[in-house]
Protein backbone atom coordinates (compact mmCIF):
# COMPACT_ATOMS: atom_id res chain seq x y z
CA UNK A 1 0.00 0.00 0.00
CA UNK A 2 0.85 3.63 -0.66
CA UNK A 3 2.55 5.38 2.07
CA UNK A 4 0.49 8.30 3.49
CA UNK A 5 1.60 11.83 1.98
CA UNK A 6 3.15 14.13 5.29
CA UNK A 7 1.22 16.62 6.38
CA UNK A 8 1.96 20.55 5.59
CA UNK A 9 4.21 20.48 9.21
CA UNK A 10 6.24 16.94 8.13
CA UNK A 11 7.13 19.04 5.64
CA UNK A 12 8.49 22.08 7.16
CA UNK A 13 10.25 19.66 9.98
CA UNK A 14 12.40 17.69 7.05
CA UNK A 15 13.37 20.73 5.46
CA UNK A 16 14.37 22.72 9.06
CA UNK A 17 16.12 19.45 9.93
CA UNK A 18 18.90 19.81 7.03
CA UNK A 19 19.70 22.82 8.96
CA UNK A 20 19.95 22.17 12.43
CA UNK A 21 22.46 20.94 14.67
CA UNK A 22 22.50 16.97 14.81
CA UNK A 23 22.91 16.50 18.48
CA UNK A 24 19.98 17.93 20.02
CA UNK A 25 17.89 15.96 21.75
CA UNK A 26 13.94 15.22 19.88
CA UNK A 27 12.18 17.44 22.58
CA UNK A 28 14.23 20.34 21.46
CA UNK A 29 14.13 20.02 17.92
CA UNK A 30 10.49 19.92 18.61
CA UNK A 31 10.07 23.10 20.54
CA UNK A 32 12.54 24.47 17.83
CA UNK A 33 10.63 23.59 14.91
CA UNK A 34 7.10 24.58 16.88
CA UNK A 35 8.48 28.19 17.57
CA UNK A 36 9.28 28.45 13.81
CA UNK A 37 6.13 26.99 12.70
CA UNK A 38 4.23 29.45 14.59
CA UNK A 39 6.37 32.20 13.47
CA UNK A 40 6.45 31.41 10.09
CA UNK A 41 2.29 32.56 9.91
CA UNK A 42 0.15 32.39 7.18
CA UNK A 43 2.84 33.32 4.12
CA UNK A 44 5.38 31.47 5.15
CA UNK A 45 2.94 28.11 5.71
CA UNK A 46 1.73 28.45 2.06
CA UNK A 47 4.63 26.74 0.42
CA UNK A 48 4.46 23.65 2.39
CA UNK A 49 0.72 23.68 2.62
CA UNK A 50 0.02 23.56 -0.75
CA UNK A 51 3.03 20.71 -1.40
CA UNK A 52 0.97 18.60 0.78
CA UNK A 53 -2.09 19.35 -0.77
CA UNK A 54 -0.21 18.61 -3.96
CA UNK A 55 0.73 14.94 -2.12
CA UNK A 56 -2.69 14.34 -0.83
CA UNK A 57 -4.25 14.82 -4.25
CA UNK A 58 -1.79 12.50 -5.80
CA UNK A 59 -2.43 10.06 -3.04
CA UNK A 60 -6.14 10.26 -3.06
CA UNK A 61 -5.98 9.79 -7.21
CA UNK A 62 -3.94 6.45 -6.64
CA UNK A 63 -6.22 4.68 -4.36
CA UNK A 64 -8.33 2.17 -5.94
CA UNK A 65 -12.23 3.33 -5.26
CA UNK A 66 -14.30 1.78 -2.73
CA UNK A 67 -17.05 -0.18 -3.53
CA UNK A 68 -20.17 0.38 -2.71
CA UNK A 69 -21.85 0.12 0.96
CA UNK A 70 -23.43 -2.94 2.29
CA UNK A 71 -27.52 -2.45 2.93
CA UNK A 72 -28.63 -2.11 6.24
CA UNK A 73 -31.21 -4.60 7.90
CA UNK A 74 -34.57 -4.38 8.49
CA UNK A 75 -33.48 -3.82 12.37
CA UNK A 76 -30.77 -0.99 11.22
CA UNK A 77 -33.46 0.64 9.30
CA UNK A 78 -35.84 0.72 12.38
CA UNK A 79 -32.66 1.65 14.32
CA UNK A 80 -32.59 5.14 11.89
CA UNK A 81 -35.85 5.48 12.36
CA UNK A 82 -36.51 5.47 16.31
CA UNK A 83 -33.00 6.54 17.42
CA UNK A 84 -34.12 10.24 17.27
CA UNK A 85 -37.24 9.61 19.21
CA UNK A 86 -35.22 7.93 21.88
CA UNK A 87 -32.45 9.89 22.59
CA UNK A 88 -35.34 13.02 22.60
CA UNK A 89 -36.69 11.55 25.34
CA UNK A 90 -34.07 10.15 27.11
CA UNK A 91 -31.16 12.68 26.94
CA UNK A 92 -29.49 10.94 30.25
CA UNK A 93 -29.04 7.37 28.02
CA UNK A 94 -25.66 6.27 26.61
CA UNK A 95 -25.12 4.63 23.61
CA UNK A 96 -25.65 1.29 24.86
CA UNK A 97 -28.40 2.39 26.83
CA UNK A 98 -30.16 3.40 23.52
CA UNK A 99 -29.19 -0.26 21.44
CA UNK A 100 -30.94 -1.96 24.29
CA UNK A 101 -34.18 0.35 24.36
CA UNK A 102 -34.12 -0.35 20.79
CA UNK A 103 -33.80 -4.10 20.87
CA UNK A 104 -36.49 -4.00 23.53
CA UNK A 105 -38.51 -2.13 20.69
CA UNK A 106 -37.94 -4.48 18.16
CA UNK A 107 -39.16 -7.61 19.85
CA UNK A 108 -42.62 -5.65 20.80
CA UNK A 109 -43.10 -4.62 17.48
CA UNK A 110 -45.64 -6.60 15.27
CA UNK A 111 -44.46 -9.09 12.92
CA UNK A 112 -46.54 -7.04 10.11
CA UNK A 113 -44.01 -3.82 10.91
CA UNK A 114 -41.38 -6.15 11.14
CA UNK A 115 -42.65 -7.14 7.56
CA UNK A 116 -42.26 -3.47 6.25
CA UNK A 117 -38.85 -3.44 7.52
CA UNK A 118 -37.83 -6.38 5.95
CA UNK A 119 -39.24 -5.15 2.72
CA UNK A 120 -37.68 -1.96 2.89
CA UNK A 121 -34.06 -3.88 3.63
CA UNK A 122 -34.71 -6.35 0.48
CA UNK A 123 -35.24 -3.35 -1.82
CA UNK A 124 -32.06 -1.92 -0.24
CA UNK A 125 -30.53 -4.94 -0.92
CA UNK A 126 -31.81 -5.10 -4.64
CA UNK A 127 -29.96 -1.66 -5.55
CA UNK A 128 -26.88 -2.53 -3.52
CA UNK A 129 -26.72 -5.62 -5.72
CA UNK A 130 -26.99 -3.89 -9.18
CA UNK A 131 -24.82 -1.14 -7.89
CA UNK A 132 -21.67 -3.52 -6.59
CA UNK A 133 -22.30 -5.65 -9.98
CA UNK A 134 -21.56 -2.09 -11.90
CA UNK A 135 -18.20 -1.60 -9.81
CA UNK A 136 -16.96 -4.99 -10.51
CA UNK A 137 -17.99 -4.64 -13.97
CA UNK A 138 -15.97 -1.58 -14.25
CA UNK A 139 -13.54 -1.78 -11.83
CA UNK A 140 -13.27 -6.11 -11.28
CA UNK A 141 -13.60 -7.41 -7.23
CA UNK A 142 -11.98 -4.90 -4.54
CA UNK A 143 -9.14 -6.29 -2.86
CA UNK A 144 -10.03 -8.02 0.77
CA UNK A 145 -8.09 -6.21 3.22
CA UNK A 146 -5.76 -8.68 5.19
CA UNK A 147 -7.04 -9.39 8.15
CA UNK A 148 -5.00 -8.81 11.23
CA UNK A 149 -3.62 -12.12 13.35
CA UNK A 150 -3.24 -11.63 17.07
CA UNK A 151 0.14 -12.83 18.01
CA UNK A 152 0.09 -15.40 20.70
CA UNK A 153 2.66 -16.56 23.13
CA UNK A 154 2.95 -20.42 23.11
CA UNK A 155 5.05 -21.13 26.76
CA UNK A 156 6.31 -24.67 26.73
């Protein structure tokens, strides 16, 4: 993968860095290269800012697009719908406090609004289907990203 472009100030700190002294510790270099930073203001930002702009547009341009977003469920669509309500009238509830209020609401609810859910999802489903067949069709399958394996310590 493509390494991410610096930022406006990774600029600025390589090319200060040609020019300072190379035995100073890191926490001085850094208060060094702040003090310049901030006294460099808006003019003297410009250069670097639009170099990384520059790098961030080239970046952005090489990444292969993303396809399109899985559907939500029939529950994730009732989800959207209530969550409003529910944090309205409970302002004091945290986020899991909320998911469980909602599950509660979703087992009351009739199987006939269940139903309309459901439909809603499958239609959802329907244009998420023609939509990832036109990016694969024009842009063949995205690539899987690699999943990350926990390292384990094996004691004998």
């Amino acid at each position: 993968a493509a390494k991410k472009p610096a930022s406006a100030y990774a600029l600025f700190m390589k090319e200060m860095s040609k020019t300072m002294e190379k035995g100073l510790p890191i926490s001085e270099r850094a208060q060094i290269f702040a003090g310049k930073w901030a006294a460099a203001g808006d003019k003297g930002k410009k250069k670097y800012e639009d170099e990384a702009a520059s790098l961030k547009k080239a970046y952005d341009d090489a990444q292969p697009p993303a396809p399109p977003k899985r559907p939500l469920s029939g529950f994730m669509i009732f989800g959207g719908d209530k969550r409003a309500g529910i944090m309205k009238a409970n302002p004091d509830f945290a986020v899991g406090d909320i998911g469980k209020k909602l599950g509660e609401m979703w087992k009351a609810l009739s199987e006939a609004d269940k139903t309309a859910y459901s439909k809603k999802a499958a239609e959802a489903k329907k244009v998420y289907e023609k939509a990832y067949a036109a990016f694969i069709k024009e842009h063949g399958e995205p690539l899987k990203k690699e999943k990350k394996t926990k390292k384990v310590k094996v004691t004998v």
